[in-house]
Protein backbone atom coordinates (compact mmCIF):
# COMPACT_ATOMS: atom_id res chain seq x y z
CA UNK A 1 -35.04 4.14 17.30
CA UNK A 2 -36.67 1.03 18.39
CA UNK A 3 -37.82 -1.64 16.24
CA UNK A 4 -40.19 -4.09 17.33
CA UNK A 5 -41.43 -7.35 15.98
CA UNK A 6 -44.83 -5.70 14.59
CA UNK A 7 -42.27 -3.22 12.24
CA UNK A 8 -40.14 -6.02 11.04
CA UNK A 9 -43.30 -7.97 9.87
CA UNK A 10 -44.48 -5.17 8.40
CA UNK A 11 -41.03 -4.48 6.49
CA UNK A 12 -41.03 -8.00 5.71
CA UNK A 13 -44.51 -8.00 3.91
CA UNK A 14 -43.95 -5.00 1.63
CA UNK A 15 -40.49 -6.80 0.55
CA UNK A 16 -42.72 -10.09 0.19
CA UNK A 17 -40.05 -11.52 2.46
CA UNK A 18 -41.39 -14.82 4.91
CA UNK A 19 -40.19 -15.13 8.37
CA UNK A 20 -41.12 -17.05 11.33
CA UNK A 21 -41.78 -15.70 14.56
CA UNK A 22 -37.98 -16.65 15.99
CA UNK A 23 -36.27 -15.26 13.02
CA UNK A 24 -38.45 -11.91 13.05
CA UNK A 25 -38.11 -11.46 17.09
CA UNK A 26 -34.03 -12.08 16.52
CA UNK A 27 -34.08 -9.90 13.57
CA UNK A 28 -36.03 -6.95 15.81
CA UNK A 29 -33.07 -7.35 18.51
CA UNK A 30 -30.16 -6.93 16.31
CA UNK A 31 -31.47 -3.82 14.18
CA UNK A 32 -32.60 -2.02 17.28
CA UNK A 33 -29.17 -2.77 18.58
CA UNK A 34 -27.98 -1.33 15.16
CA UNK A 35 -29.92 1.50 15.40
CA UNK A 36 -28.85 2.72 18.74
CA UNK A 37 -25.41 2.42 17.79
CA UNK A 38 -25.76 4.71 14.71
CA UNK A 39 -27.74 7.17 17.06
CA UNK A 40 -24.98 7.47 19.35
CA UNK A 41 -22.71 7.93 15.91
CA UNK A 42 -25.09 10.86 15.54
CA UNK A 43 -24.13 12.48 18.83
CA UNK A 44 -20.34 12.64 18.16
CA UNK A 45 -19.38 16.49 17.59
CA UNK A 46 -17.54 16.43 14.28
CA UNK A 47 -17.14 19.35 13.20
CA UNK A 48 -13.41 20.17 13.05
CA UNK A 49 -12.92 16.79 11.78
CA UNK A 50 -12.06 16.77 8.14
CA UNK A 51 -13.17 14.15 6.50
CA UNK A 52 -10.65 11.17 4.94
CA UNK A 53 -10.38 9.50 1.55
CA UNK A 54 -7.54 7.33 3.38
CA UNK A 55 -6.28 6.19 6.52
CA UNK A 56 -2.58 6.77 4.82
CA UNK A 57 -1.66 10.06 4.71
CA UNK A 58 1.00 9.66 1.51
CA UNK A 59 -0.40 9.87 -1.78
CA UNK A 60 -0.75 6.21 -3.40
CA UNK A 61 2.78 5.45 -5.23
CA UNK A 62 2.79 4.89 -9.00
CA UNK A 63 4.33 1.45 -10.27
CA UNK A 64 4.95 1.03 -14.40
CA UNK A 65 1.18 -0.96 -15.79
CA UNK A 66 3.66 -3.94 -17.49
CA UNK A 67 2.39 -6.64 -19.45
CA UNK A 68 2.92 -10.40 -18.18
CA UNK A 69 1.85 -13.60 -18.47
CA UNK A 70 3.26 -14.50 -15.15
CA UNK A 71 5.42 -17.36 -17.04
CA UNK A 72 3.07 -20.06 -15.94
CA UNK A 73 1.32 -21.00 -19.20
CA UNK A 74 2.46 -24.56 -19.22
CA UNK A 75 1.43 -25.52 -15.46
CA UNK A 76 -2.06 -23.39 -16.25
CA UNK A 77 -2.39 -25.61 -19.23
CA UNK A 78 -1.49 -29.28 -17.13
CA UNK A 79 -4.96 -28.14 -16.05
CA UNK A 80 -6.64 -28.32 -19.08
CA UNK A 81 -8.54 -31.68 -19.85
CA UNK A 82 -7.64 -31.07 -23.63
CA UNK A 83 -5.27 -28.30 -25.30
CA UNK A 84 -4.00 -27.44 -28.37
CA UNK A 85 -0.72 -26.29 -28.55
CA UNK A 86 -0.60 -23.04 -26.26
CA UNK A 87 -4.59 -23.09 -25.79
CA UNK A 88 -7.30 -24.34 -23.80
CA UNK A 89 -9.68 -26.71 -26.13
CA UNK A 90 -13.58 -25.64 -25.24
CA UNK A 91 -16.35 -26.95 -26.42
CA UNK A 92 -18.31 -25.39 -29.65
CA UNK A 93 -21.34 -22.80 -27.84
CA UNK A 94 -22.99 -21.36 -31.33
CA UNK A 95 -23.94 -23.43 -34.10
């Protein structure tokens, strides 16, 4: 599939998108070169190929979901600009 500059104005019009002339000529080049790619994509036989969830083929291992604060509070909060005890200070949002 070709695309040519006409097409790519066109497509740019219906998505009320503005583009100059250089941008919609470099824009033509790199989908047609898109486009050819996925045709020859297309042509691959795959058939007997199965297709993949993964690259891996192990199942994904477990690990225990444990809670932790990753014992950093007190250099988290050196980064506060005020604090109150263990928490951040914030200003009031609702009156």
């Amino acid at each position: 599939m070709v695309i040519d500059k006409e097409k790519i104005i066109h497509v740019s019009k219906l998505a009320r998108i503005s583009l100059d002339k250089k941008k919609s000529e470099a824009l033509a080049k790199d989908l047609s070169s898109i486009f050819k790619f996925i045709e020859q994509l297309n042509e691959l036989n795959t058939d007997k190929i199965e297709p993949l969830s993964s690259i891996l083929n192990e199942p994904l291992r477990s690990r225990q979901d444990l809670i932790s604060d990753g014992k950093i509070r007190d250099k988290v909060l050196k980064n506060s600009p005020k604090k109150n005890e263990e928490f951040f200070v914030v200003p009031k949002v609702i009156e």
